[in-house]
N, C-alpha and C. Protein backbone atom coordinates (compact mmCIF):
# COMPACT_ATOMS: atom_id res chain seq x y z
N UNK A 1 -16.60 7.95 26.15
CA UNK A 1 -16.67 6.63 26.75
C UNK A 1 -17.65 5.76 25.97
N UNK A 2 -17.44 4.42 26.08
CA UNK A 2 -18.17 3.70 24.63
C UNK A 2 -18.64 2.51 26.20
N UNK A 3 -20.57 2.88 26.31
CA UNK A 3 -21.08 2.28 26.71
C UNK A 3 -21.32 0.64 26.32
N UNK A 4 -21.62 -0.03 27.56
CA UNK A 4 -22.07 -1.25 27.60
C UNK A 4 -23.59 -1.60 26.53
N UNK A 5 -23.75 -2.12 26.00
CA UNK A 5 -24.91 -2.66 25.05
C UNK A 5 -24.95 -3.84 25.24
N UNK A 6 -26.44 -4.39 25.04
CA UNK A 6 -26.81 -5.67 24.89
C UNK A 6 -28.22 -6.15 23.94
N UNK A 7 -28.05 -7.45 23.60
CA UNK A 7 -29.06 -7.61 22.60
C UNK A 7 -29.79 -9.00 23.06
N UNK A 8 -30.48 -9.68 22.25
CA UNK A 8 -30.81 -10.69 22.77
C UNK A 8 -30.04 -11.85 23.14
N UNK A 9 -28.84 -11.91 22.73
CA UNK A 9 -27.69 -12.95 22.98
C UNK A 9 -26.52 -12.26 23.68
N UNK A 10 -25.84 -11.10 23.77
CA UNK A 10 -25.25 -10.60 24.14
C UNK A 10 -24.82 -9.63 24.66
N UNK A 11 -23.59 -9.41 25.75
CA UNK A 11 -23.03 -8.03 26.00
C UNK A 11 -21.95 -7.43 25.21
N UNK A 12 -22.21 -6.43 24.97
CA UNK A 12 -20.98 -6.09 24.59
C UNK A 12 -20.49 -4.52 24.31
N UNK A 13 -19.29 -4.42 24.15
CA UNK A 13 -19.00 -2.71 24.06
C UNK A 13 -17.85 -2.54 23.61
N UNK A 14 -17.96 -1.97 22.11
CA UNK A 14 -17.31 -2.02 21.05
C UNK A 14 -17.22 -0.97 20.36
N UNK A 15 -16.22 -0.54 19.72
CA UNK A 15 -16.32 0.81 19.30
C UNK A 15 -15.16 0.82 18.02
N UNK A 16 -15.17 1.30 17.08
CA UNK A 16 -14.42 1.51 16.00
C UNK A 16 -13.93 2.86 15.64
N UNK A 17 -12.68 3.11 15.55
CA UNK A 17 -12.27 4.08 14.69
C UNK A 17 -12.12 3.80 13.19
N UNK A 18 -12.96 4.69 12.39
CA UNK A 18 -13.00 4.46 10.98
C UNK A 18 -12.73 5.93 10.27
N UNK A 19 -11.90 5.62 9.24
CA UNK A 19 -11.33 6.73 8.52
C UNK A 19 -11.56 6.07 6.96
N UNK A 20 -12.14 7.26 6.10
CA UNK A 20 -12.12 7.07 4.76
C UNK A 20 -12.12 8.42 4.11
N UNK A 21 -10.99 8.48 2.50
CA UNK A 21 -11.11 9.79 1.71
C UNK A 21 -11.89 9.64 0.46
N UNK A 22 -12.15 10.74 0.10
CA UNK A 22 -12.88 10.56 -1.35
C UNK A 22 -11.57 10.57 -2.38
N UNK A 23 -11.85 9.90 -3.18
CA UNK A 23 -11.48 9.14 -4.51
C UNK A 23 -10.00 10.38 -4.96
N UNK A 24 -9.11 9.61 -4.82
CA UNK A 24 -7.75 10.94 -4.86
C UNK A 24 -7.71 11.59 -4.45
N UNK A 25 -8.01 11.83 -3.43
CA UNK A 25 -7.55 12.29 -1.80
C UNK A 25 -8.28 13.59 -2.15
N UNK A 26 -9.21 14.21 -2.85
CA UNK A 26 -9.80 15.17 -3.07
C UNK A 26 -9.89 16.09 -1.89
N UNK A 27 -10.36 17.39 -2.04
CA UNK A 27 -10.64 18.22 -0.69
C UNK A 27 -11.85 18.94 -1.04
N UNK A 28 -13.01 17.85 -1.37
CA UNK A 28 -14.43 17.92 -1.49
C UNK A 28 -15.44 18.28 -0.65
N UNK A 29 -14.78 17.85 0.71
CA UNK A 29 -15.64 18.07 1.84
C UNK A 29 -15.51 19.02 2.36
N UNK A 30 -16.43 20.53 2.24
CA UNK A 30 -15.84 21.63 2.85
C UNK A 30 -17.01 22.48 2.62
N UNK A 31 -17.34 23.18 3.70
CA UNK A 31 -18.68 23.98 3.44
C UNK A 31 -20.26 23.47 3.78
N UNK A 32 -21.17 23.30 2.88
CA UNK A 32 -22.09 22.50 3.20
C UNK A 32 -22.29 21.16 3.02
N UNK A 33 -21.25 20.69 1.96
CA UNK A 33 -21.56 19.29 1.89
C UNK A 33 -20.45 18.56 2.87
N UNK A 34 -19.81 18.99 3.54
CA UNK A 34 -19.12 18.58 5.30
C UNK A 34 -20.26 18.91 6.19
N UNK A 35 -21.15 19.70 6.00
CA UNK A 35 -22.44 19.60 6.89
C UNK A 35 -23.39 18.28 6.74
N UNK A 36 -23.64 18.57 5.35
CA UNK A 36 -24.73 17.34 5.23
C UNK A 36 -23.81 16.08 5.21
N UNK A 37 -23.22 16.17 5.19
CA UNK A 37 -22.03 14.57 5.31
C UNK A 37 -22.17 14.19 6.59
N UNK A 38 -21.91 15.22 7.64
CA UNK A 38 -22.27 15.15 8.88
C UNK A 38 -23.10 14.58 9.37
N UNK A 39 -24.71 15.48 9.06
CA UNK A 39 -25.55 14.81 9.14
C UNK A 39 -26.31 13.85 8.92
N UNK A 40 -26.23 13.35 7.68
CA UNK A 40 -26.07 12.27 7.22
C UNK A 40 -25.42 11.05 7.55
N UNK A 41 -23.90 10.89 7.74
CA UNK A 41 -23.50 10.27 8.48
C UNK A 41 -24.43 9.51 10.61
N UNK A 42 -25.19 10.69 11.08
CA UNK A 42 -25.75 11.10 12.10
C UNK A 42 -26.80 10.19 11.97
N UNK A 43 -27.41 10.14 10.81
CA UNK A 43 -28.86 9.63 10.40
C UNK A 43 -28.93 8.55 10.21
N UNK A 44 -27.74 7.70 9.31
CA UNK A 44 -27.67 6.48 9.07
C UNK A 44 -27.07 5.73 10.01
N UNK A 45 -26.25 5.85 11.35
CA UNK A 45 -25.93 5.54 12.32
C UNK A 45 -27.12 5.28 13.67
N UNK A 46 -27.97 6.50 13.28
CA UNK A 46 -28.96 6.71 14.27
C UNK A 46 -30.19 5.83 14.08
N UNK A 47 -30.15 5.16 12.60
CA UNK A 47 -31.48 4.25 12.01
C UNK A 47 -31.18 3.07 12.23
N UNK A 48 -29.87 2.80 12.23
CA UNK A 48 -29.01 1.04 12.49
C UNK A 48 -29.06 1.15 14.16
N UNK A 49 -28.80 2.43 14.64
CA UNK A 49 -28.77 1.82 15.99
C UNK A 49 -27.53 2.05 16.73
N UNK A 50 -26.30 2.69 15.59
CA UNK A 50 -24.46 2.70 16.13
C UNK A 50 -24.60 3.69 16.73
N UNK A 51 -24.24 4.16 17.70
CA UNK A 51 -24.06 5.60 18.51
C UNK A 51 -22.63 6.24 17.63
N UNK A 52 -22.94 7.16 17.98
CA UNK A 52 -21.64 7.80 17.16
C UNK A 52 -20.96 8.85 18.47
N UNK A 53 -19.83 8.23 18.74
CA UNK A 53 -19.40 8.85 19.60
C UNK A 53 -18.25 10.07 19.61
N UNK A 54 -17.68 10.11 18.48
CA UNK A 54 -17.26 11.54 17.93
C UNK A 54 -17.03 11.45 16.33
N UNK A 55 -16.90 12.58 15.85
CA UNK A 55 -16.92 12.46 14.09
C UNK A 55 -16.00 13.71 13.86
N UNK A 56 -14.97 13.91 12.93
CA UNK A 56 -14.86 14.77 12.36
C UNK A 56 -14.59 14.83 10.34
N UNK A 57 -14.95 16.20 9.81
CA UNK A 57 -15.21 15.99 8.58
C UNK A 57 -13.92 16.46 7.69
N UNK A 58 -12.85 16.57 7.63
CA UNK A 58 -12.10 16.90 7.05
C UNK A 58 -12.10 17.26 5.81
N UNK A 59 -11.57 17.77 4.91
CA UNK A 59 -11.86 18.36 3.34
C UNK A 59 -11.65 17.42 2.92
N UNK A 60 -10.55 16.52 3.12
CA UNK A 60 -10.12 15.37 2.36
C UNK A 60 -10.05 13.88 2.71
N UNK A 61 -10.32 13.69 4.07
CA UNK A 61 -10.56 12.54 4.71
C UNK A 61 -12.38 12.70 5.76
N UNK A 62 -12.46 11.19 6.20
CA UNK A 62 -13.45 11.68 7.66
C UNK A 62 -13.06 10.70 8.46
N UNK A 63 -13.23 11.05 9.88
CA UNK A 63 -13.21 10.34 11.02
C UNK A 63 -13.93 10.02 11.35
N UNK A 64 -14.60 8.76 11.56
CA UNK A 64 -16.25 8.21 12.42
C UNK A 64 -15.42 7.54 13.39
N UNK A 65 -15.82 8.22 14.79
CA UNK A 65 -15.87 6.97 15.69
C UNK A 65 -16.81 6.38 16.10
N UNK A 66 -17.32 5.25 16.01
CA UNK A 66 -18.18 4.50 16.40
C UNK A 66 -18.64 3.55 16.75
N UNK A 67 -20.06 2.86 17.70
CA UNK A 67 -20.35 1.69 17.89
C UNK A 67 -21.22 0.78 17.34
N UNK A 68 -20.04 -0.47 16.95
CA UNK A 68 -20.88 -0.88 15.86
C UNK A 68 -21.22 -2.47 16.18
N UNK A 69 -22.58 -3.22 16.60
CA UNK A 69 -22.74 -4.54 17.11
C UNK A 69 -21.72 -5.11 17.07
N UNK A 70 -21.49 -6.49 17.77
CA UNK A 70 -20.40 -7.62 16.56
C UNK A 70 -21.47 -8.52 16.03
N UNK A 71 -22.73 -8.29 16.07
CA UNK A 71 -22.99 -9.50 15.30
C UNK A 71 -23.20 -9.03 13.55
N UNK A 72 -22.51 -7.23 13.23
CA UNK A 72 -22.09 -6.72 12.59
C UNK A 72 -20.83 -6.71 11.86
N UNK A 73 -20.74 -7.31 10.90
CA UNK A 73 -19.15 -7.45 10.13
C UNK A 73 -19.11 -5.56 10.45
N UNK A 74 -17.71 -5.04 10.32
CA UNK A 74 -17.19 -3.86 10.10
C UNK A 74 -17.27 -3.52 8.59
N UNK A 75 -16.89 -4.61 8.04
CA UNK A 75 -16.76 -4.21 6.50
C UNK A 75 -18.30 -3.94 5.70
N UNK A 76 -19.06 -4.68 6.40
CA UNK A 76 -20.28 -3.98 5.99
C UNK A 76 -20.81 -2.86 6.57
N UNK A 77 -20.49 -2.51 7.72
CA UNK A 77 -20.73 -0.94 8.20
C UNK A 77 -20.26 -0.02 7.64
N UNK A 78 -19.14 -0.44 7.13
CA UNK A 78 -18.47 0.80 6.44
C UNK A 78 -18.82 0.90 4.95
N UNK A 79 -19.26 -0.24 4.53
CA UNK A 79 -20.39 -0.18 3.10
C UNK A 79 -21.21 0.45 2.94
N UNK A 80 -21.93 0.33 4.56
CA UNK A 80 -23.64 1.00 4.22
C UNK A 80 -23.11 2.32 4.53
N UNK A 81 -21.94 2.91 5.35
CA UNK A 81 -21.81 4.06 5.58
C UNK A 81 -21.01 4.91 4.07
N UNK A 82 -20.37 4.14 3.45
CA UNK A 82 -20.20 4.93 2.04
C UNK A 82 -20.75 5.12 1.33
N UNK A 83 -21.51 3.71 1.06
CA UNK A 83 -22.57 3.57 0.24
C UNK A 83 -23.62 4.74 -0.10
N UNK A 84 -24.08 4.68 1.39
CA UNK A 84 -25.41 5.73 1.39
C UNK A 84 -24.82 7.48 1.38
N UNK A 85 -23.75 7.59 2.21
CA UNK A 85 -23.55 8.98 1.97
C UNK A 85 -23.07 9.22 0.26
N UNK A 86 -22.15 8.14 -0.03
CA UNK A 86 -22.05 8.40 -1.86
C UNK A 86 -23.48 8.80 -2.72
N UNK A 87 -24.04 8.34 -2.49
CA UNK A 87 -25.65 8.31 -3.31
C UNK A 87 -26.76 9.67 -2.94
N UNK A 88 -26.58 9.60 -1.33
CA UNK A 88 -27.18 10.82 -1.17
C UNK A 88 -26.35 12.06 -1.43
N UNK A 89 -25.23 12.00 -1.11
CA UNK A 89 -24.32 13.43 -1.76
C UNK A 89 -24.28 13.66 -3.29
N UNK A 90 -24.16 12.57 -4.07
CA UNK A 90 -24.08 12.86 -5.51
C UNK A 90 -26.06 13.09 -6.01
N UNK A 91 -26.95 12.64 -4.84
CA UNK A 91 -27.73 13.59 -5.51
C UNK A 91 -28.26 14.96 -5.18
N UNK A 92 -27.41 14.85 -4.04
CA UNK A 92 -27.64 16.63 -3.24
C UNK A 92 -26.82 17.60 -4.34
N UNK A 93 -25.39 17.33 -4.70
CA UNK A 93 -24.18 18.09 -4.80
C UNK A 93 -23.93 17.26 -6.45
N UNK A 94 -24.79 17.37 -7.54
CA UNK A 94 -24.13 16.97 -8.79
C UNK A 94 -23.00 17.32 -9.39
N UNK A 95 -22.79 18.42 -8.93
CA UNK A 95 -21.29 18.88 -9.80
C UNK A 95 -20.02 17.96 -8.68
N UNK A 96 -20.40 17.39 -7.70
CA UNK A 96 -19.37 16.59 -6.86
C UNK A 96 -18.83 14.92 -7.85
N UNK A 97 -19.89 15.12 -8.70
CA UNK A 97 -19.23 13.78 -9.91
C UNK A 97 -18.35 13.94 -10.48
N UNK A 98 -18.39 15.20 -11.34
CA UNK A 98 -17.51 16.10 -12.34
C UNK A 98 -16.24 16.57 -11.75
N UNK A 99 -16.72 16.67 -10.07
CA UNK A 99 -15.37 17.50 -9.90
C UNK A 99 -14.30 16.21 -9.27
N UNK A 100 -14.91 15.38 -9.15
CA UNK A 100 -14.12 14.03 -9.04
C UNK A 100 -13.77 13.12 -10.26
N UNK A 101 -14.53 13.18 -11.43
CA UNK A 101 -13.75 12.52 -12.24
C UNK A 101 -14.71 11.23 -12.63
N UNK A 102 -15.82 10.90 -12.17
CA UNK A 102 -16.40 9.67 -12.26
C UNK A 102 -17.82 9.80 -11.68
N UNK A 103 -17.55 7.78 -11.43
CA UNK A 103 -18.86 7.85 -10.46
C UNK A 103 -18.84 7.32 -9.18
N UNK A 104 -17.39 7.66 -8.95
CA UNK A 104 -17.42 7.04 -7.71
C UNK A 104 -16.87 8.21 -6.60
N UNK A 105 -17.24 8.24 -5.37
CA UNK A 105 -17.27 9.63 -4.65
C UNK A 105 -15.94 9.16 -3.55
N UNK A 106 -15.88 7.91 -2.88
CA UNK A 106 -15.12 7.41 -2.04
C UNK A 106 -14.19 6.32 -2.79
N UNK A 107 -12.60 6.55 -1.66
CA UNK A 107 -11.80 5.82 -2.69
C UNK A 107 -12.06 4.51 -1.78
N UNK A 108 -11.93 3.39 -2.56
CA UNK A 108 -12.64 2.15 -2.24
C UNK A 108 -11.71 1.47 -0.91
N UNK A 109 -10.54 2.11 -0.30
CA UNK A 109 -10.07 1.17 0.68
C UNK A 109 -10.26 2.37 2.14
N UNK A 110 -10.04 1.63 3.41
CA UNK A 110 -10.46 2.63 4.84
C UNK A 110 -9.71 2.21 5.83
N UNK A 111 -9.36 2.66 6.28
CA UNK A 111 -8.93 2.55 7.67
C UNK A 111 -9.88 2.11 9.21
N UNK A 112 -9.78 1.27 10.03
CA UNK A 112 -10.34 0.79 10.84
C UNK A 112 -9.65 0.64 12.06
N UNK A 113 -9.86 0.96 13.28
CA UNK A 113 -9.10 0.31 14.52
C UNK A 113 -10.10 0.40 15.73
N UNK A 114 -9.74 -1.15 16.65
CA UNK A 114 -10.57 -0.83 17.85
C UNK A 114 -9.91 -0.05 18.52
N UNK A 115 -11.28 0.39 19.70
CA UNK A 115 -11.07 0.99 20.99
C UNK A 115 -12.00 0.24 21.67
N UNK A 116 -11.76 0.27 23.35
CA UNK A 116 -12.28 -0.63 24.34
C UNK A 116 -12.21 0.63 25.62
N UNK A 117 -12.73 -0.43 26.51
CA UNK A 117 -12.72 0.14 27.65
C UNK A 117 -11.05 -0.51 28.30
N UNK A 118 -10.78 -1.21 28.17
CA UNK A 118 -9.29 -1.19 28.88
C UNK A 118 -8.30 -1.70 28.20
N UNK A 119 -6.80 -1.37 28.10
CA UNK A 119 -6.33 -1.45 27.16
C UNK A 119 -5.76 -3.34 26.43
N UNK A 120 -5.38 -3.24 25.32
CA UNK A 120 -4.78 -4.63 25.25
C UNK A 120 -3.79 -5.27 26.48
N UNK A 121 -2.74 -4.63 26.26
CA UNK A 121 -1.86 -4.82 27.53
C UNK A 121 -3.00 -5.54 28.53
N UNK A 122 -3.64 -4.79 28.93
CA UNK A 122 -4.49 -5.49 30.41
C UNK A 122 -4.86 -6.72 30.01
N UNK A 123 -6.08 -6.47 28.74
CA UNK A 123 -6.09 -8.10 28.48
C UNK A 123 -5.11 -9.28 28.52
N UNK A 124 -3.80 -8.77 27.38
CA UNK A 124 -3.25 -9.80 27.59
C UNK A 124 -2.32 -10.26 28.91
N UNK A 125 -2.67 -9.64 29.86
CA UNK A 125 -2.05 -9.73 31.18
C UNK A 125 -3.20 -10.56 31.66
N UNK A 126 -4.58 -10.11 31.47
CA UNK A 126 -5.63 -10.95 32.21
C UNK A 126 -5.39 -12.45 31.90
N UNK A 127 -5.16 -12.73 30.58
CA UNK A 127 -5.72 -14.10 29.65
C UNK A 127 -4.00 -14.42 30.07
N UNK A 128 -2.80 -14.00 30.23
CA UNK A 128 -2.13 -14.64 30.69
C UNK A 128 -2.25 -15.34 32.64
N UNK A 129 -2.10 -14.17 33.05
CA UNK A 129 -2.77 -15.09 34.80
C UNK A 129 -4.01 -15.68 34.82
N UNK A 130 -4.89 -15.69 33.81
CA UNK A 130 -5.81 -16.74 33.93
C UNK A 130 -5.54 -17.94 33.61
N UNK A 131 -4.75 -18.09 32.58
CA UNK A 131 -3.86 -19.63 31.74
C UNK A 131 -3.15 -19.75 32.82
N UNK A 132 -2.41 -18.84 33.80
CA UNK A 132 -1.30 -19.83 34.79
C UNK A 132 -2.60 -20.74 35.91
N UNK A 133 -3.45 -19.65 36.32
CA UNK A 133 -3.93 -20.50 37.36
C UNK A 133 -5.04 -21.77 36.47
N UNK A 134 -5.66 -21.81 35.43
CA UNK A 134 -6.03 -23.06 34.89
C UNK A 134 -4.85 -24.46 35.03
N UNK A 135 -3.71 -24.13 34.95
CA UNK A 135 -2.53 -25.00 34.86
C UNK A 135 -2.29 -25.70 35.74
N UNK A 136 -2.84 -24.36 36.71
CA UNK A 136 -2.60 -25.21 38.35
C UNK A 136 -3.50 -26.05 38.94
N UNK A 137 -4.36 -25.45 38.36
CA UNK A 137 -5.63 -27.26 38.95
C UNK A 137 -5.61 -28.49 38.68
């Protein structure tokens, strides 16, 4: 369940499914560096502040679900979240350069989708009977 948050301007409760693979669909992640990816992932979520409400590490993809402000672009969450695990894994795991081919650890495009507390459907059922009865006044 993806709690209510608030900040100095706002409420809100927001949550992202985010999926990204390393660089040609590699199956890099497996063993300890799917641990420290893990944790890592854990750490840089936990310093910004996103709760992380489930994760899994796949050999060749990962799943973050998570909550991420809106006064947060997504596309930069998912920057600082490649970003930093790219940099700290290639200096934990050096032979993870070589065995990819470069210098780049993640392939540069991701997958994103919300989740909420109730579904679209409802909304757009709400924001429709709210437009009929505005009409009527």
């Amino acid at each position: 369940m993806v709690d209510v948050a608030t900040n100095r301007n706002c409420v809100y409760q927001t949550a992202y499914h985010v999926i990204w693979c390393p660089m040609y669909r590699g199956d890099v992640l497996s063993g300890t560096v799917a641990e420290e990816t893990g944790a890592m992932l854990d750490a840089i979520c936990a310093e910004r502040g996103w709760p992380v409400i489930s994760k899994a590490i796949q050999p060749d993809h990962i799943h973050l679900f998570v909550g991420i402000p809106p006064a947060m672009a997504v596309a930069d969450a998912v920057k600082v979240l490649k970003g930093v695990t790219a940099r700290r894994l290639f200096q934990r795991f050096p032979a993870l350069k070589k065995r990819l081919g470069g210098g780049h650890l993640w392939s540069p495009s991701y997958y994103v989708g919300t989740a909420g507390h109730v579904s679209a459907e409802t909304i757009r059922r709400y924001i429709e009977r709210s437009e009929h009865v505005t009409k009527r006044r």
